[in-house]
C-alpha atoms as a PDB file:
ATOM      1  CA  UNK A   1      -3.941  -3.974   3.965  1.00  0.00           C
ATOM      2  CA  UNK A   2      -4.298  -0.581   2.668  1.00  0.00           C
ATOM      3  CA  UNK A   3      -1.158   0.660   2.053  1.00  0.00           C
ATOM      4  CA  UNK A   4      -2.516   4.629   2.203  1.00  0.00           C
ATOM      5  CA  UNK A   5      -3.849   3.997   6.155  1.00  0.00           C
ATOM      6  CA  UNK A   6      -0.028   2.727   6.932  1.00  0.00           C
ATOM      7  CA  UNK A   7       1.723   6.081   5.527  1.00  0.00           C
ATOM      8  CA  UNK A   8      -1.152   7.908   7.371  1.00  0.00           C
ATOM      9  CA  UNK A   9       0.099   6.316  10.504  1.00  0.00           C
ATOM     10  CA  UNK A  10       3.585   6.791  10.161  1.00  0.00           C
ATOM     11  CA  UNK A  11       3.462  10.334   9.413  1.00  0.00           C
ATOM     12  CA  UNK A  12       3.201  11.272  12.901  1.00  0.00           C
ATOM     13  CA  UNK A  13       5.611  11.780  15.019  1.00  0.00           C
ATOM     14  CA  UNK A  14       4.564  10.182  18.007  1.00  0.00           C
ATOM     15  CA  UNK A  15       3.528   7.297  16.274  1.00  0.00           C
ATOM     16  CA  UNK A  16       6.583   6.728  14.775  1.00  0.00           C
ATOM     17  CA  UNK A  17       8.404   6.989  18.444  1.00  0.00           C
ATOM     18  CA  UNK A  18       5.478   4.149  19.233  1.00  0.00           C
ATOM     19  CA  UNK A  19       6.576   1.966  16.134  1.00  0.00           C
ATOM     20  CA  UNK A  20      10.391   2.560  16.970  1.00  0.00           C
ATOM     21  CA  UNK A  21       9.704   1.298  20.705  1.00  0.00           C
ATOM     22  CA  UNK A  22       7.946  -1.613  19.181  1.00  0.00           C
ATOM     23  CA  UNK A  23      10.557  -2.433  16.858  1.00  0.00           C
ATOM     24  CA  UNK A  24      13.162  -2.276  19.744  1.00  0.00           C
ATOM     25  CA  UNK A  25      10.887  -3.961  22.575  1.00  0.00           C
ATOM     26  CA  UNK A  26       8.853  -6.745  20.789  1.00  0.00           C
ATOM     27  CA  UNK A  27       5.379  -6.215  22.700  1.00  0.00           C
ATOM     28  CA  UNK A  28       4.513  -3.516  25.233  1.00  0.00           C
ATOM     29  CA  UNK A  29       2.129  -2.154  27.113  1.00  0.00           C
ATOM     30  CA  UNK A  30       0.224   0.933  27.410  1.00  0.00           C
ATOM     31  CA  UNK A  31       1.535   2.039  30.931  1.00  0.00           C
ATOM     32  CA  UNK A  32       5.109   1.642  29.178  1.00  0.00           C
ATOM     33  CA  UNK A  33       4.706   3.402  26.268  1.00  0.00           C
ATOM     34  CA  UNK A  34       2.849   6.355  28.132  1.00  0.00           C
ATOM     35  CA  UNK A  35       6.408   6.019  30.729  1.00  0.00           C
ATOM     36  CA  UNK A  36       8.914   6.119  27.623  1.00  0.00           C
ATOM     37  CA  UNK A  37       7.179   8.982  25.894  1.00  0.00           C
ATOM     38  CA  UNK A  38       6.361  10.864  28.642  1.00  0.00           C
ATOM     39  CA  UNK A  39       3.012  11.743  27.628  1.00  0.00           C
ATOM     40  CA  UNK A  40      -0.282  11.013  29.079  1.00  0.00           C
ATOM     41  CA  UNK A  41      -2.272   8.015  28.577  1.00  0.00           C
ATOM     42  CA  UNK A  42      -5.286   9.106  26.493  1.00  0.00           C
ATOM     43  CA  UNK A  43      -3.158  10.310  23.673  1.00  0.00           C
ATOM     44  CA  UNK A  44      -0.951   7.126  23.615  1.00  0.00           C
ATOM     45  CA  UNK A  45      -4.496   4.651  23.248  1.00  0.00           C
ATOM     46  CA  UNK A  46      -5.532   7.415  20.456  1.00  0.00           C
ATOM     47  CA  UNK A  47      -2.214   6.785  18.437  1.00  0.00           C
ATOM     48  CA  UNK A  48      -2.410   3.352  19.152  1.00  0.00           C
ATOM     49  CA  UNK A  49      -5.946   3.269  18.140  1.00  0.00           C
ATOM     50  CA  UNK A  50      -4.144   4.741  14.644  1.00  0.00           C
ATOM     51  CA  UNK A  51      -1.816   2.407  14.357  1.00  0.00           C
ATOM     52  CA  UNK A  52      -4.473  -0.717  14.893  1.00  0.00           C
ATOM     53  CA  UNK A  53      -6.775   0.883  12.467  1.00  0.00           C
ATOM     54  CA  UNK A  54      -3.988   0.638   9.972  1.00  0.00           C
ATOM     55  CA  UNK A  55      -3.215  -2.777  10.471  1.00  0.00           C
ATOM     56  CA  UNK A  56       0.037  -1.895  11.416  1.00  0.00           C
ATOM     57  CA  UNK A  57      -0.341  -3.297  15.529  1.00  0.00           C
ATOM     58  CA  UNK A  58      -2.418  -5.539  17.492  1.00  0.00           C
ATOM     59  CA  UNK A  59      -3.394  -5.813  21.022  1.00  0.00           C
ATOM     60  CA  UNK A  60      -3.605  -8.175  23.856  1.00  0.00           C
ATOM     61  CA  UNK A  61      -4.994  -8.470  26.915  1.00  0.00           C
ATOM     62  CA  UNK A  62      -3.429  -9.979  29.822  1.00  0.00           C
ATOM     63  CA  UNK A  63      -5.657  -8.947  33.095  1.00  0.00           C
ATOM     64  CA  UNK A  64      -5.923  -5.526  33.355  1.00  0.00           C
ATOM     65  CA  UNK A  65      -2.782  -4.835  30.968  1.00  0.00           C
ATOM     66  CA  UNK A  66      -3.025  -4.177  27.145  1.00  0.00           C
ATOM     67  CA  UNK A  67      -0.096  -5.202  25.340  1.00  0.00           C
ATOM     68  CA  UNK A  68       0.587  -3.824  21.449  1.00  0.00           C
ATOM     69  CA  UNK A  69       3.073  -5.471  19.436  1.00  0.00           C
ATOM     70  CA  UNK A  70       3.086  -5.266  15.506  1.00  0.00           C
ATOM     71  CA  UNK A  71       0.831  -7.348  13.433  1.00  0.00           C
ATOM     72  CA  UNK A  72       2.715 -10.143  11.034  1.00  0.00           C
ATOM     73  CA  UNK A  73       2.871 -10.495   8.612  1.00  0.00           C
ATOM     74  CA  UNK A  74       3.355  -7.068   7.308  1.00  0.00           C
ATOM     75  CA  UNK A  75       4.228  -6.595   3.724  1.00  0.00           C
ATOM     76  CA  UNK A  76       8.289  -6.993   3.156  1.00  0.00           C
ATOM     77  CA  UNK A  77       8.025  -3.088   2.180  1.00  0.00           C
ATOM     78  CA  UNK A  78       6.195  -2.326   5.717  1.00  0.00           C
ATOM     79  CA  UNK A  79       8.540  -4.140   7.437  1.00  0.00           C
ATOM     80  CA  UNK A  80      11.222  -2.546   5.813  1.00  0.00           C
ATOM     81  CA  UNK A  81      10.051   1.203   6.520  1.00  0.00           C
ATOM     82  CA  UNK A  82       9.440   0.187  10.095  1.00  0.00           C
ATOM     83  CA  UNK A  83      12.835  -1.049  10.678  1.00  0.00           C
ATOM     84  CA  UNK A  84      14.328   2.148   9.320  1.00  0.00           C
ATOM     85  CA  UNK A  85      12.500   3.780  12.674  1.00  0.00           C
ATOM     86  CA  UNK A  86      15.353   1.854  15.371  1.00  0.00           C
ATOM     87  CA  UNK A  87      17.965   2.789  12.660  1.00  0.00           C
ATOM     88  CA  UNK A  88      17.734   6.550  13.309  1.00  0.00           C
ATOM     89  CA  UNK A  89      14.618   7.703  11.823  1.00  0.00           C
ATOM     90  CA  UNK A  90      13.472   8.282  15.339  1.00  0.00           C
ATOM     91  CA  UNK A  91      15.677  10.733  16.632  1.00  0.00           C
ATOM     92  CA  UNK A  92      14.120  10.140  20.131  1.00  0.00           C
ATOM     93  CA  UNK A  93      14.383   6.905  20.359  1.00  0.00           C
ATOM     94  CA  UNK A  94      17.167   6.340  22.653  1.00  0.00           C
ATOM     95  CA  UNK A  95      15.903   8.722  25.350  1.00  0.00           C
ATOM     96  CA  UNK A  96      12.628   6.737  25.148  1.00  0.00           C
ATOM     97  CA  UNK A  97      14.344   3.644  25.341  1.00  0.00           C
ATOM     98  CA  UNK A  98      16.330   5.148  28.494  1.00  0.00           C
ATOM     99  CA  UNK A  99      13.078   6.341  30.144  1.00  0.00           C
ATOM    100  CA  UNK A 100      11.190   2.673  29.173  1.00  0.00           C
ATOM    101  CA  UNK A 101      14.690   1.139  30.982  1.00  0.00           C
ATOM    102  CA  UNK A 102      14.325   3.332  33.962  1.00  0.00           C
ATOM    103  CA  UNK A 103      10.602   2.481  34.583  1.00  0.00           C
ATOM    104  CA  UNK A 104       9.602   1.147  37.854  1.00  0.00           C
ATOM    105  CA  UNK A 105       6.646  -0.869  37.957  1.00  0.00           C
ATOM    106  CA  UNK A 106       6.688  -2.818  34.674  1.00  0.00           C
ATOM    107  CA  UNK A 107       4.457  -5.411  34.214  1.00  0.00           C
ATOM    108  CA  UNK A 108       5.148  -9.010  33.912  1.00  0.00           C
ATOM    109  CA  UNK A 109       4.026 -10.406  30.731  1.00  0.00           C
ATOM    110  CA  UNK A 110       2.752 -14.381  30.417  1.00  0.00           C
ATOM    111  CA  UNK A 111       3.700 -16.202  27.494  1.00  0.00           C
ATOM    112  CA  UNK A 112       1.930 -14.253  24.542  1.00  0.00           C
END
């Protein structure tokens, strides 16, 4: 794991919104993220593309659905900086969680 690609990824912004939802939610999926960000669909699967380049998430299919959750095991430091994002690093995050909440539509998820 290359430590350099995971600060990379975590300097954004909206990544780190991504990474706090994923923290929170356990696994989502695209359609969900795009509805708790409020931001369009291409540049959520670009920053997600980021974040699975880094080793940071991974993905999973389920029909037409793509699910993200984060990839384990992380390093203990990883998973320490990453917990720090639900702990009010993200100052958005509890609007996004309120949007995510407030989502109609979700999609049911099999066991992953």
């Amino acid at each position: 794991m290359d430590t350099q690609l995971i600060f990379d990824a975590v300097a954004d912004a909206t990544r780190r919104r991504i990474l706090g939802l994923l923290v929170e939610q356990g696994e989502l999926c695209v359609c969900e993220l795009t509805a708790a960000l409020d931001d369009i669909q291409p540049k959520i699967s670009r920053h997600l593309g980021v974040l699975k380049d880094a080793g940071i998430v991974v993905p999973r299919r389920e029909g037409t659905w793509m699910f993200y959750r984060l990839a384990a095991p992380l390093p203990a430091w990883a998973d320490a900086l990453l917990e720090t994002l639900s702990r009010g690093a993200v100052p958005e995050l509890k609007a996004d969680l309120k949007r995510l909440k407030g989502m109609n539509g979700r999609p049911e998820r099999c066991a992953a």
